[in-house]
Protein backbone atom coordinates (compact mmCIF):
# COMPACT_ATOMS: atom_id res chain seq x y z
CA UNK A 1 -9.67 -7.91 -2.64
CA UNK A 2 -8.38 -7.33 0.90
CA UNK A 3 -4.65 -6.76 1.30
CA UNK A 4 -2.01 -9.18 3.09
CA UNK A 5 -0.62 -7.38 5.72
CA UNK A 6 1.99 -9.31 7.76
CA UNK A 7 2.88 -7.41 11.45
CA UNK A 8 6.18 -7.65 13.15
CA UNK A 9 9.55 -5.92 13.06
CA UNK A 10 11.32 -6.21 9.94
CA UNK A 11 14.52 -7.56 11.93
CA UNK A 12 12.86 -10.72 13.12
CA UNK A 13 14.18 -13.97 11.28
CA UNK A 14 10.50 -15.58 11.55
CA UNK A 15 8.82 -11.87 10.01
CA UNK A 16 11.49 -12.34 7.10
CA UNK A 17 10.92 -15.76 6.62
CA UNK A 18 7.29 -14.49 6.20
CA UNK A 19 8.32 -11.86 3.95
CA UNK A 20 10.60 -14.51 1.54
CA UNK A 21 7.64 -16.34 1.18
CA UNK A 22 5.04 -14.33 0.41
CA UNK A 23 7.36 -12.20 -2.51
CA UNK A 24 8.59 -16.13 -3.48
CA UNK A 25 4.51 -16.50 -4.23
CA UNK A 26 4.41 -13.17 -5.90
CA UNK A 27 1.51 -11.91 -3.12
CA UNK A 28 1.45 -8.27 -2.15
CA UNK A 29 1.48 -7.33 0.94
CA UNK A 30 1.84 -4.24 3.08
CA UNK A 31 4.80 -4.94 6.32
CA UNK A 32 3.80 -2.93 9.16
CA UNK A 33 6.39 -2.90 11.37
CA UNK A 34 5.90 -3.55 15.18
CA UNK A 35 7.50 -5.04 18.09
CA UNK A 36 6.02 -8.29 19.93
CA UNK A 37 3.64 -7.45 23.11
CA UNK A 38 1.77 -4.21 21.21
CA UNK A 39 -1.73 -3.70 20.74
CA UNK A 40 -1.64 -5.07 16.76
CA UNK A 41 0.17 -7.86 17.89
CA UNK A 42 -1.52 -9.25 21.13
CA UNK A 43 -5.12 -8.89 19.28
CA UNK A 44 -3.83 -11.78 17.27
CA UNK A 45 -1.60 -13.71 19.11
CA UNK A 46 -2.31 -15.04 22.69
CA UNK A 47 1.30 -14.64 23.60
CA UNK A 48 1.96 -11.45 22.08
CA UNK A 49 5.04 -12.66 19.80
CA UNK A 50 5.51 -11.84 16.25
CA UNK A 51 5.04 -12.24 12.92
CA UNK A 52 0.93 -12.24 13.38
CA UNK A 53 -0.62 -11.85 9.97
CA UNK A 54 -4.14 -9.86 8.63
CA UNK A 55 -6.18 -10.84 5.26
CA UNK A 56 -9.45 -9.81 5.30
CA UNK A 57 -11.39 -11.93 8.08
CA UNK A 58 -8.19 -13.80 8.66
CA UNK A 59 -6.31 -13.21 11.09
CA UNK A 60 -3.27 -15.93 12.06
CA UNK A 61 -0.34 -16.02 14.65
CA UNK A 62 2.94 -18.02 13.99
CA UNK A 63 5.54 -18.06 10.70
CA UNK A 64 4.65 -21.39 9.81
CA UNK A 65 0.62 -21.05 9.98
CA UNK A 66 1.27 -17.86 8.08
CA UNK A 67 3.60 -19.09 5.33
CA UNK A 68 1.15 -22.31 5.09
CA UNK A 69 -1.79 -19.59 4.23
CA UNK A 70 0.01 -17.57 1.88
CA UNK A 71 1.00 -20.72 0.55
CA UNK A 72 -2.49 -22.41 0.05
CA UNK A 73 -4.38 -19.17 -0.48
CA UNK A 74 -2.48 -17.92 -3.55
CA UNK A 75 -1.65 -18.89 -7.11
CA UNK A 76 2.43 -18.93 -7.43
CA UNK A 77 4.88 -21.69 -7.01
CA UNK A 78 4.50 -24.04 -3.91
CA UNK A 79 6.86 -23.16 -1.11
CA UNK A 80 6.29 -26.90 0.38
CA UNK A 81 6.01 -29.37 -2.22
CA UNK A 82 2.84 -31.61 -3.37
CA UNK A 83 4.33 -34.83 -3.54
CA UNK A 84 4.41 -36.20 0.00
CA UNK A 85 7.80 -37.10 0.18
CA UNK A 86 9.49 -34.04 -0.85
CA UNK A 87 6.68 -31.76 1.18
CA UNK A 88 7.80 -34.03 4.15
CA UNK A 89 11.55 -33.16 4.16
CA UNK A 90 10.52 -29.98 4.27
CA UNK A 91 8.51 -30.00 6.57
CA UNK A 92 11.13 -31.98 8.53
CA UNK A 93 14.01 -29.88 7.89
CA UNK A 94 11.97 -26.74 9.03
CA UNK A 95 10.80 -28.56 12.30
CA UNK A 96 15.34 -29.09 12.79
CA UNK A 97 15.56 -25.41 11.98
CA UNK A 98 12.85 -23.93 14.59
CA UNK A 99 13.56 -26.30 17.82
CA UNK A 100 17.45 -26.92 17.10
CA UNK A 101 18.90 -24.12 15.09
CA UNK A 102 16.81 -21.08 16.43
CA UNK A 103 16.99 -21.52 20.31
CA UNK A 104 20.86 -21.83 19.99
CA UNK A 105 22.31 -19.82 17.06
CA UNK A 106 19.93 -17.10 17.72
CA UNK A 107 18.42 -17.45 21.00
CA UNK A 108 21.29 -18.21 23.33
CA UNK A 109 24.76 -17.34 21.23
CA UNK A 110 23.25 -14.02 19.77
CA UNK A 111 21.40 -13.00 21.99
CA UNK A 112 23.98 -13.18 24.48
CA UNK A 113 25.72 -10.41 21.92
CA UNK A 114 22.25 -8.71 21.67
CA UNK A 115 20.74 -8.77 24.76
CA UNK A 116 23.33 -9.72 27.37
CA UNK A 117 22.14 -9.02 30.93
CA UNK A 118 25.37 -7.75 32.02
CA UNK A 119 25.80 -5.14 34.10
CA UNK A 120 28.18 -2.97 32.13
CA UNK A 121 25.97 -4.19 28.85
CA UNK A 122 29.59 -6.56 27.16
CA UNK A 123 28.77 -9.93 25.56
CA UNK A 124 27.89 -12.56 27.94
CA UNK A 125 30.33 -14.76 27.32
CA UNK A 126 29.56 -17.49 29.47
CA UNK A 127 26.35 -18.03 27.67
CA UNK A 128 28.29 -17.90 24.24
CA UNK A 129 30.72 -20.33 25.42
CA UNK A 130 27.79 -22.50 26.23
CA UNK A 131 26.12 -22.18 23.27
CA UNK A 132 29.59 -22.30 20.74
CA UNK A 133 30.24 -25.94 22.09
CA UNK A 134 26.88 -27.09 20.42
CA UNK A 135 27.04 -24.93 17.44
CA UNK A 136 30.08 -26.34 16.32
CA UNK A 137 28.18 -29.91 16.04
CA UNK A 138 25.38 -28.51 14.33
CA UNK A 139 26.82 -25.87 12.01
CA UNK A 140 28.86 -29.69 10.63
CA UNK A 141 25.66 -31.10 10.18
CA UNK A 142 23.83 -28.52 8.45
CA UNK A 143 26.81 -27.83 6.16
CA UNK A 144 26.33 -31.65 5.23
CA UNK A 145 22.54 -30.82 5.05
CA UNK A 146 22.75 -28.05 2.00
CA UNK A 147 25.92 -29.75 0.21
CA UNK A 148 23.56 -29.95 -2.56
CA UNK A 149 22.05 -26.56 -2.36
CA UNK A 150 19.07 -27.03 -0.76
CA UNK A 151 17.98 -28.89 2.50
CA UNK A 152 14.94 -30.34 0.28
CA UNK A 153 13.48 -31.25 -2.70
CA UNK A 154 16.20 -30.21 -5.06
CA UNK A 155 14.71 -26.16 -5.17
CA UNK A 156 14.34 -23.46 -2.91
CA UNK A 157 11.38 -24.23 -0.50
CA UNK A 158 10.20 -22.89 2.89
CA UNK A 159 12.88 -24.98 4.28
CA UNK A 160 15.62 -22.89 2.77
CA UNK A 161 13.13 -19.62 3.80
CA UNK A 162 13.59 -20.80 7.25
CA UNK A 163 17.34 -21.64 7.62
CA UNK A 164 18.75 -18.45 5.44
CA UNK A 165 17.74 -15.59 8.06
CA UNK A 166 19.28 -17.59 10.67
CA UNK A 167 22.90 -18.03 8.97
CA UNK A 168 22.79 -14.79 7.56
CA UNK A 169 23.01 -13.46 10.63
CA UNK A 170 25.55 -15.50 11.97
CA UNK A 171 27.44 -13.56 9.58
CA UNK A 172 27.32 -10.33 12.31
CA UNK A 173 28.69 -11.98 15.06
CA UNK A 174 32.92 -13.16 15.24
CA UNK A 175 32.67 -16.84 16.26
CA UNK A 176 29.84 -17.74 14.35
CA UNK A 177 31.48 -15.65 11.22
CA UNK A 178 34.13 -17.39 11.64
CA UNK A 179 32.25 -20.99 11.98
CA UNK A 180 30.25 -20.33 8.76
CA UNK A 181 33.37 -19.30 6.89
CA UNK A 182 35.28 -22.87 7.92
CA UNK A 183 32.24 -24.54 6.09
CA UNK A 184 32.59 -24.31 2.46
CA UNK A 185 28.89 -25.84 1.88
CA UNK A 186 27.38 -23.25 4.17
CA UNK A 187 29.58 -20.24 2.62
CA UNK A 188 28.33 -21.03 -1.15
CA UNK A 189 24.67 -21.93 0.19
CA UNK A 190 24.41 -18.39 2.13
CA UNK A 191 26.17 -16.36 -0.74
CA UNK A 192 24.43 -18.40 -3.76
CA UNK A 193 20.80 -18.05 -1.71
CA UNK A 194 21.18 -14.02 -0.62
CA UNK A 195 21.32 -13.00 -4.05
CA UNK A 196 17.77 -14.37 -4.93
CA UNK A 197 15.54 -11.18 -5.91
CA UNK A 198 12.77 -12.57 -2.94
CA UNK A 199 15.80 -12.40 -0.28
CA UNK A 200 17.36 -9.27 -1.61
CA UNK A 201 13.64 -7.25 -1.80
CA UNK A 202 13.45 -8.17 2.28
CA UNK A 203 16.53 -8.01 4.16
CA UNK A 204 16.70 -5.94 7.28
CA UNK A 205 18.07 -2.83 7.18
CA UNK A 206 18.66 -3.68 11.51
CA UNK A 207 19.67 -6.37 13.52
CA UNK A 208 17.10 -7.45 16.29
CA UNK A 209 18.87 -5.35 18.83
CA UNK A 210 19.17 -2.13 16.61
CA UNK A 211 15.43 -2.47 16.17
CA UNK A 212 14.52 -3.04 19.87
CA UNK A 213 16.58 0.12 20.48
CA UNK A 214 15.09 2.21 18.08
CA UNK A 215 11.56 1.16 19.18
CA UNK A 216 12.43 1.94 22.94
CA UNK A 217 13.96 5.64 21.85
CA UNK A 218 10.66 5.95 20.20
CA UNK A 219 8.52 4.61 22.86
């Protein structure tokens, strides 16, 4: 039988989410790391962006198409529910995570620590500024979201595999430390959820930025 191979740098939140899934399922697979916009990467993707996934004949771009394969192509536990209800708060909480959470947490407020345009290479603050206002609204209502330990269906699902990359890494940065700390829902979720075996077999040994160096001193 073919191997899974999923392709993309380890320090990506949406390669890790792919990772946390596919070891959730029990599915080997083989991670071979590579930055967005290379050859393995564009050949599958028509933007170039990562995680991009192999199995045989198969070949799919995007987390969520990914996880849905591993999902519906392998024996294991579900990672999105059967019943329609519960497979629909997931699929609505992961939807919040990806156009809400993502493009500010990560997108604007880290990656003004990550990759901040200045000239003398210091946090962009105003861009951090920008993006703490919001994040101090949502980081309230997702701490309301996982008071009960999960944003759906009472268990771990792809929901959770979605959301944990994102806070975990709030952990590296001061404000957003320091936000997640002031949330005692959000604390226990992120400590309680980084100890499962699936999360602890796949976290990044880099941050995005540390990997984007490395890959350029290599280059």
């Amino acid at each position: 039988m073919a191997e899974l191979q999923l392709i993309g740098s380890p320090a990506s939140n949406y390669v890790w989410v792919c990772r946390i899934a596919a070891t959730e399922k029990g599915v080997p697979y083989s991670l071979i790391p590579t930055m967005p916009h290379t050859a393995e990467v564009d050949a599958i993707h028509p933007f170039g962006k990562i995680p991009v996934m192999r199995h045989g004949a198969v070949a799919l771009a995007e987390s969520r198409a990914i996880c849905r394969y591993i999902d519906d192509a392998f024996e294991g536990p579900r990672l999105v529910p059967a019943e329609p209800a519960a497979a629909a708060q997931v699929e609505q909480w992961v939807s919040i995570v990806n156009t809400h959470v993502d493009p500010i947490w990560l997108r604007q407020y880290a990656g003004a620590y990550m990759f901040p345009g200045t000239p003398d290479g210091s946090p962009n603050r105003p861009v951090i500024d920008a993006a703490l206002a919001k994040m101090e609204q949502q980081f309230a209502v997702m701490d309301r979201a996982v008071a009960g330990g999960h944003l759906a269906a009472d268990r771990f699902t792809l929901a959770d595999m979605n959301f944990l990359p994102i806070l975990y890494y709030m952990g590296k940065f001061p404000e957003s430390a320091a936000l997640r700390d002031r949330h005692a829902n959000l604390t226990a979720y992120c400590e309680r959820h980084l100890q499962r075996p699936s999360v602890q077999a796949t976290i990044p040994q880099q941050t995005p930025a540390q990997a984007v160096a490395d890959a350029a001193r290599a280059a």
